[in-house]
Protein backbone atom coordinates (compact mmCIF):
# COMPACT_ATOMS: atom_id res chain seq x y z
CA UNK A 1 -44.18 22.62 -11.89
CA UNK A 2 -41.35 20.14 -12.82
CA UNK A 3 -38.44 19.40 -10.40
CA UNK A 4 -35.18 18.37 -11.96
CA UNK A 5 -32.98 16.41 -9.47
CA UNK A 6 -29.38 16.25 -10.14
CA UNK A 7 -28.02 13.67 -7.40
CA UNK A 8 -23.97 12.84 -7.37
CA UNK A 9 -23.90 9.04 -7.47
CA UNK A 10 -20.37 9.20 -6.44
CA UNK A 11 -17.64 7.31 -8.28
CA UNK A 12 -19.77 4.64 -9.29
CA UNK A 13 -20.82 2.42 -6.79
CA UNK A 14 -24.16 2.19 -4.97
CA UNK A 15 -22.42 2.17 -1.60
CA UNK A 16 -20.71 5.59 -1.70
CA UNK A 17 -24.45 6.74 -2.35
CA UNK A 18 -25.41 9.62 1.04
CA UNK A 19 -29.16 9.13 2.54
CA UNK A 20 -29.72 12.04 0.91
CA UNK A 21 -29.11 10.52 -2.13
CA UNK A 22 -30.46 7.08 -1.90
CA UNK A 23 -33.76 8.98 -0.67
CA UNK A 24 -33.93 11.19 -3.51
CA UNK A 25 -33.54 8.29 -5.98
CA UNK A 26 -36.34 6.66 -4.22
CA UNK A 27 -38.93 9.81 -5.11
CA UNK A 28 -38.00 9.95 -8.94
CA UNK A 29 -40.79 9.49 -11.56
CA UNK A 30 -38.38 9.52 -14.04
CA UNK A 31 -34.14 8.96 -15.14
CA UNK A 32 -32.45 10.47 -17.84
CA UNK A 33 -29.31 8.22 -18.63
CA UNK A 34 -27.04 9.67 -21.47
CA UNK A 35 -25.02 7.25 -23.06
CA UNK A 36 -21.75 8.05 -24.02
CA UNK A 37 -20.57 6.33 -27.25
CA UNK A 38 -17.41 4.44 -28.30
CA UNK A 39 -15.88 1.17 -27.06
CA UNK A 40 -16.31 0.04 -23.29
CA UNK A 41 -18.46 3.27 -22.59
CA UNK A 42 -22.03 0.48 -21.82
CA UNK A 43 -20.16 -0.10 -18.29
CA UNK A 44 -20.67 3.87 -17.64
CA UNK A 45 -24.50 3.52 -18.79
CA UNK A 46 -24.50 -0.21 -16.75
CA UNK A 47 -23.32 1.72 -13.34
CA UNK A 48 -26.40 3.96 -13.06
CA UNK A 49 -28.72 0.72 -14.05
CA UNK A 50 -27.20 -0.34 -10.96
CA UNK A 51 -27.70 2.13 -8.91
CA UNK A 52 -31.54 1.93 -9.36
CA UNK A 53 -31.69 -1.52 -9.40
CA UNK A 54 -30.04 -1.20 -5.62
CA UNK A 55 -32.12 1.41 -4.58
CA UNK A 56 -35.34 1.03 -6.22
CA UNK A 57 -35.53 -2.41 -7.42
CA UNK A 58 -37.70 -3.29 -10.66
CA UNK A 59 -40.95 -1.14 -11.68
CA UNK A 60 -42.08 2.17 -10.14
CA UNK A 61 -40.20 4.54 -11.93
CA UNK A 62 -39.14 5.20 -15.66
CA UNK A 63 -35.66 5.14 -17.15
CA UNK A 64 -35.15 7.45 -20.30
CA UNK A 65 -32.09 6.88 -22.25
CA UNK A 66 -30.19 8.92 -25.16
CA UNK A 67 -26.76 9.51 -26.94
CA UNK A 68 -24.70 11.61 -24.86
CA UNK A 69 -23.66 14.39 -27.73
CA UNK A 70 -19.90 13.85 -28.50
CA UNK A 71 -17.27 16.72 -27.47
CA UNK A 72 -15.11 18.03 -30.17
CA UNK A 73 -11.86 17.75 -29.71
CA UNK A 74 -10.10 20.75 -27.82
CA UNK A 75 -7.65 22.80 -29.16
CA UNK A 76 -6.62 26.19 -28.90
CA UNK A 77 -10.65 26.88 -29.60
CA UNK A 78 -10.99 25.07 -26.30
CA UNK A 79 -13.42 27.20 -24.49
CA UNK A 80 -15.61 27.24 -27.90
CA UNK A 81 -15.99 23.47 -27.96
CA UNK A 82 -16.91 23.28 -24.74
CA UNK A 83 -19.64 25.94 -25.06
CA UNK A 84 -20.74 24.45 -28.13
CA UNK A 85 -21.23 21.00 -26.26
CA UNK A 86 -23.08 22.19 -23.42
CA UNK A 87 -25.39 24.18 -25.97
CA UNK A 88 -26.26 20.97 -27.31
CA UNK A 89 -26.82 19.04 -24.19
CA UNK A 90 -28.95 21.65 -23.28
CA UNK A 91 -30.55 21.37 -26.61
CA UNK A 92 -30.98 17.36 -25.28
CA UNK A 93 -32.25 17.88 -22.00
CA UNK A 94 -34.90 20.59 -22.86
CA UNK A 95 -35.98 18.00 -25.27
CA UNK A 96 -36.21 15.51 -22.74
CA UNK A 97 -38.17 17.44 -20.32
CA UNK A 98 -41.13 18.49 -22.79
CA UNK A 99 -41.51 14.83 -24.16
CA UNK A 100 -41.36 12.84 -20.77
CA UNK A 101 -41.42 14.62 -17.57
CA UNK A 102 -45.12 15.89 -16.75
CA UNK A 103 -46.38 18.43 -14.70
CA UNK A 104 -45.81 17.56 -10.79
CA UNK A 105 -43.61 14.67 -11.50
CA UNK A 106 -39.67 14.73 -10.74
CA UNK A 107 -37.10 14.36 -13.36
CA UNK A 108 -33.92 12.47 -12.13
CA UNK A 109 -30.28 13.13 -12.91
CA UNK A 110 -27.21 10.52 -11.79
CA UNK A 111 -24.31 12.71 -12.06
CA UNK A 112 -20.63 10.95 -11.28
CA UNK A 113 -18.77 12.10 -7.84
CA UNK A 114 -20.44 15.48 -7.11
CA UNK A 115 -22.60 17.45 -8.88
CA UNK A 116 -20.99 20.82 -8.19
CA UNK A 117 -16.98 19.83 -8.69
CA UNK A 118 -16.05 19.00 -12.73
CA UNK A 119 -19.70 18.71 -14.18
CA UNK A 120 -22.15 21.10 -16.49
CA UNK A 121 -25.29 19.78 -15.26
CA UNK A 122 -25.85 22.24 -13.13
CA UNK A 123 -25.60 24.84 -14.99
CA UNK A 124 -27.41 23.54 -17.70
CA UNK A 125 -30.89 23.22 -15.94
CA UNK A 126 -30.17 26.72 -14.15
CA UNK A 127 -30.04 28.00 -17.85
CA UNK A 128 -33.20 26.44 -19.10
CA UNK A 129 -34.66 28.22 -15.93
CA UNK A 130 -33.27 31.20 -15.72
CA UNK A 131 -32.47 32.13 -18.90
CA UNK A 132 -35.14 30.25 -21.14
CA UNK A 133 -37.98 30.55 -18.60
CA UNK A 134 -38.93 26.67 -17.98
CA UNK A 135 -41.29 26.12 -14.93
CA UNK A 136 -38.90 24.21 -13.50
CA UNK A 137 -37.33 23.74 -9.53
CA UNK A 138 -33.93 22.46 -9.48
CA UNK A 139 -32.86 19.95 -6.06
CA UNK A 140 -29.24 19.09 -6.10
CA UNK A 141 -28.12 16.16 -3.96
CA UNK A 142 -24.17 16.00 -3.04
CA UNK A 143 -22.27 13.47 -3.61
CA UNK A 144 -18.82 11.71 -2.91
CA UNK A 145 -15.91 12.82 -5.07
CA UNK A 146 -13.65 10.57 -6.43
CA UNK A 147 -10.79 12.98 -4.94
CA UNK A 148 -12.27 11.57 -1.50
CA UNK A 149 -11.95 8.74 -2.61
CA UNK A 150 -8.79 8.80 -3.59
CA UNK A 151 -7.66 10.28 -0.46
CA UNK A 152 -9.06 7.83 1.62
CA UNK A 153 -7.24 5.26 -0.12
CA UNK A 154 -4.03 6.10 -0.12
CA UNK A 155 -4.96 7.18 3.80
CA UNK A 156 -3.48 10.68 3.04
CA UNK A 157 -4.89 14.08 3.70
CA UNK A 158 -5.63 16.09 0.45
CA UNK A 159 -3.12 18.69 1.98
CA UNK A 160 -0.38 19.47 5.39
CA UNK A 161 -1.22 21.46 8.41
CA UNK A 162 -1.95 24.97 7.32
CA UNK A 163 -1.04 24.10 3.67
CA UNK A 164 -3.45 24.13 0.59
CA UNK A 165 -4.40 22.32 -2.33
CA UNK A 166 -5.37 22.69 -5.76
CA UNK A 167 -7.73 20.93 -7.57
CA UNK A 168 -7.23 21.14 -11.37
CA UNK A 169 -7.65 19.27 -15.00
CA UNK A 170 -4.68 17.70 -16.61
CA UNK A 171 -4.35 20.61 -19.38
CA UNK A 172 -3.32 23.21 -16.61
CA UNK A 173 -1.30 20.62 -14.59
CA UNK A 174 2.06 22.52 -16.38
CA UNK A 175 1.38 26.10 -15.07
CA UNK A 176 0.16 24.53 -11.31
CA UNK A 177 3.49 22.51 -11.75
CA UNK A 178 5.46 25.54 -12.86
CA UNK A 179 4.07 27.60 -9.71
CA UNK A 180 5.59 24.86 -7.46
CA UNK A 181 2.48 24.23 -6.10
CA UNK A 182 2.29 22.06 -2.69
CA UNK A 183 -0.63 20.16 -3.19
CA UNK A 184 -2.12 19.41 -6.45
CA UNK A 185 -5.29 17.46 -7.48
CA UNK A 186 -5.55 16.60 -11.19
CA UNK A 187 -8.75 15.26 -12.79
CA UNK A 188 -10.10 14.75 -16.13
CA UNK A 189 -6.71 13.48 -17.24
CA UNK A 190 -6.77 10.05 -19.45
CA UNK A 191 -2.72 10.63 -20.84
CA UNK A 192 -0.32 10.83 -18.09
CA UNK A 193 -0.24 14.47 -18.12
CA UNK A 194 2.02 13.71 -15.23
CA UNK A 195 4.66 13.05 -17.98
CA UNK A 196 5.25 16.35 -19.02
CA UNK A 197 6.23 18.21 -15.91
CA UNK A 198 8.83 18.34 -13.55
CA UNK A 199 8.56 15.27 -11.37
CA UNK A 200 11.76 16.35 -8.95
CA UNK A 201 10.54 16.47 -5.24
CA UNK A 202 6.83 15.34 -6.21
CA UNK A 203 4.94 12.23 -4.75
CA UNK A 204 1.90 10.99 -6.78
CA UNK A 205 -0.91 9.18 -5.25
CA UNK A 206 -2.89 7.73 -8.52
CA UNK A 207 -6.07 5.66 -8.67
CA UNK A 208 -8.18 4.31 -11.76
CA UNK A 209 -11.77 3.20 -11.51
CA UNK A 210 -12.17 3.99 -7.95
CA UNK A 211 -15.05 2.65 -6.08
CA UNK A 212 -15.06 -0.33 -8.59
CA UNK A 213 -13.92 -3.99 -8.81
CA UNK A 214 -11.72 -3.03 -11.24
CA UNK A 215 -9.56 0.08 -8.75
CA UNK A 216 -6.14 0.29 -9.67
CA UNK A 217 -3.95 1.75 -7.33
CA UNK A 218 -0.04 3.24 -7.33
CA UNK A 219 1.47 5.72 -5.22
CA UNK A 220 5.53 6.80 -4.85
CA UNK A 221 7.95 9.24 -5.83
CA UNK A 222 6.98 10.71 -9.57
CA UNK A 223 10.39 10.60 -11.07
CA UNK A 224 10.66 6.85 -10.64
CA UNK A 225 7.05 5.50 -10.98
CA UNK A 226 5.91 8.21 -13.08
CA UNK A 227 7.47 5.81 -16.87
CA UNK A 228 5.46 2.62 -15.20
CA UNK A 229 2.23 4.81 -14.53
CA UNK A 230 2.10 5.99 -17.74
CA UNK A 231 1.83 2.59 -19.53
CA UNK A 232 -0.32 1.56 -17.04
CA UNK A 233 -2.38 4.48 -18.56
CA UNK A 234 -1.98 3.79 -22.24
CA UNK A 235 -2.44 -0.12 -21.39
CA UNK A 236 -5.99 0.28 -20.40
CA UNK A 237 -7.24 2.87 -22.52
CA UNK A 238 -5.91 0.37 -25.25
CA UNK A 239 -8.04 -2.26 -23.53
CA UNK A 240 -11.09 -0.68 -22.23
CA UNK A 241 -11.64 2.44 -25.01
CA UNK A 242 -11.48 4.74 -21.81
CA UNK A 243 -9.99 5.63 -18.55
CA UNK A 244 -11.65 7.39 -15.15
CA UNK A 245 -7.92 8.32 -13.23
CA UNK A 246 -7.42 10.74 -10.87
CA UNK A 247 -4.18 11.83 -8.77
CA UNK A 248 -2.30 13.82 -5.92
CA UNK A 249 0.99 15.71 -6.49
CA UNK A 250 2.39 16.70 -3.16
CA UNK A 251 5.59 18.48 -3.02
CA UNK A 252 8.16 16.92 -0.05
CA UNK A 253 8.89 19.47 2.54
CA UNK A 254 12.10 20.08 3.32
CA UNK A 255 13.39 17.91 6.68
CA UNK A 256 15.34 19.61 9.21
């Protein structure tokens, strides 16, 4: 039997790596590293190099590497671009296993942040063995979540006493918004989503590129930092090709 090990690296940086984690790195035969393309995306590929390199140092193990299959972009057909996407990463990683992983040897995965918050990889392997009968045992190593991380930073809990939170993407920030929400977590964002709502009695607690040398941080009241976020936004997507953001919305409660 194959094992498939799909460990959260965190947001990036070989120190937010658990035990766990470090551990399971150490007993791969064998790394799968699917390069995204367009401009700057080599520093997501680079990350992961460095991972191993800190945890395994040269020789022992062997690194595969392939085009990460582009994502069409979403419209209204949203859900069928994203099916279509992960049918084709699947596709990839069956491929992968057949050509490189042998019998008895472990297959590993770096995932960013967690493996089970915002990321198909999961799933995928539990189709190819559920569903297209691979010999195959799935580990899955948690990791630290950029939300954490963001947290932490900004030394604010995700939510109040007794409250709640929601953790969401940046195309249903508008209803969460519209609900009044107390708390809300937005990820896979990229273009100041923020914008487009209300910002009246919101704080935001941003962060870019957490966990790196190159974190960007900015926290205050929406309706008057919200402008200056959102060039900071379309400054370094215009710089770097991409953007990893992430940010808290919490409501101000009313003060006696």
């Amino acid at each position: 039997m194959r094992t498939i090990c799909v460990i959260g690296m965190g947001p990036g940086g070989a120190e937010y790596l658990t035990l766990q984690a470090v551990e399971a790195v150490k007993a791969v035969d064998v790394f799968l590293i699917l390069e995204k393309q367009g401009v700057g995306k080599e520093a997501l590929t680079e990350a992961r190099r460095r991972i191993l390199d800190a945890c395994r140092g040269p020789g022992g193990y062997r690194v595969v590497t392939a085009p990460s299959p582009p994502r069409a972009p979403a419209g209204e057909d949203y859900n069928d671009v994203v099916a279509d996407w992960h049918a084709r990463k699947t596709e990839g990683l069956a491929a992968f296993i057949a050509e490189h992983v042998a019998q008895g040897e472990t297959a590993g995965l770096l995932v960013w942040g967690d493996p089970a918050l915002y990321d198909s990889t999961v799933t995928i392997v539990r189709e190819l063995r559920d569903k297209r009968g691979l010999d195959i045992a799935l580990k899955v190593i948690p990791g630290v979540t950029s939300l954490q991380v963001l947290a932490a930073r900004h030394a604010t809990p995700l939510h109040e006493i007794g409250g709640e939170f929601l953790v969401t993407t940046a195309r249903r920030l508008g209803a969460a918004a519209a609900e009044r929400r107390e708390s809300i977590a937005v990820m896979l964002d990229s273009n100041a989503a923020f914008t487009q709502i209300d910002a009246s009695g919101y704080d935001i607690y941003w962060g870019a590129y957490l966990g790196t040398e190159r974190e960007i941080l900015m926290s205050g009241p929406l309706a008057e930092i919200g402008p200056e976020l959102a060039e900071i936004v379309r400054r370094e997507k215009q710089s770097n090709g991409w953007i990893f953001d992430i940010y808290l919305l919490k409501r101000r409660r009313a003060t006696a």
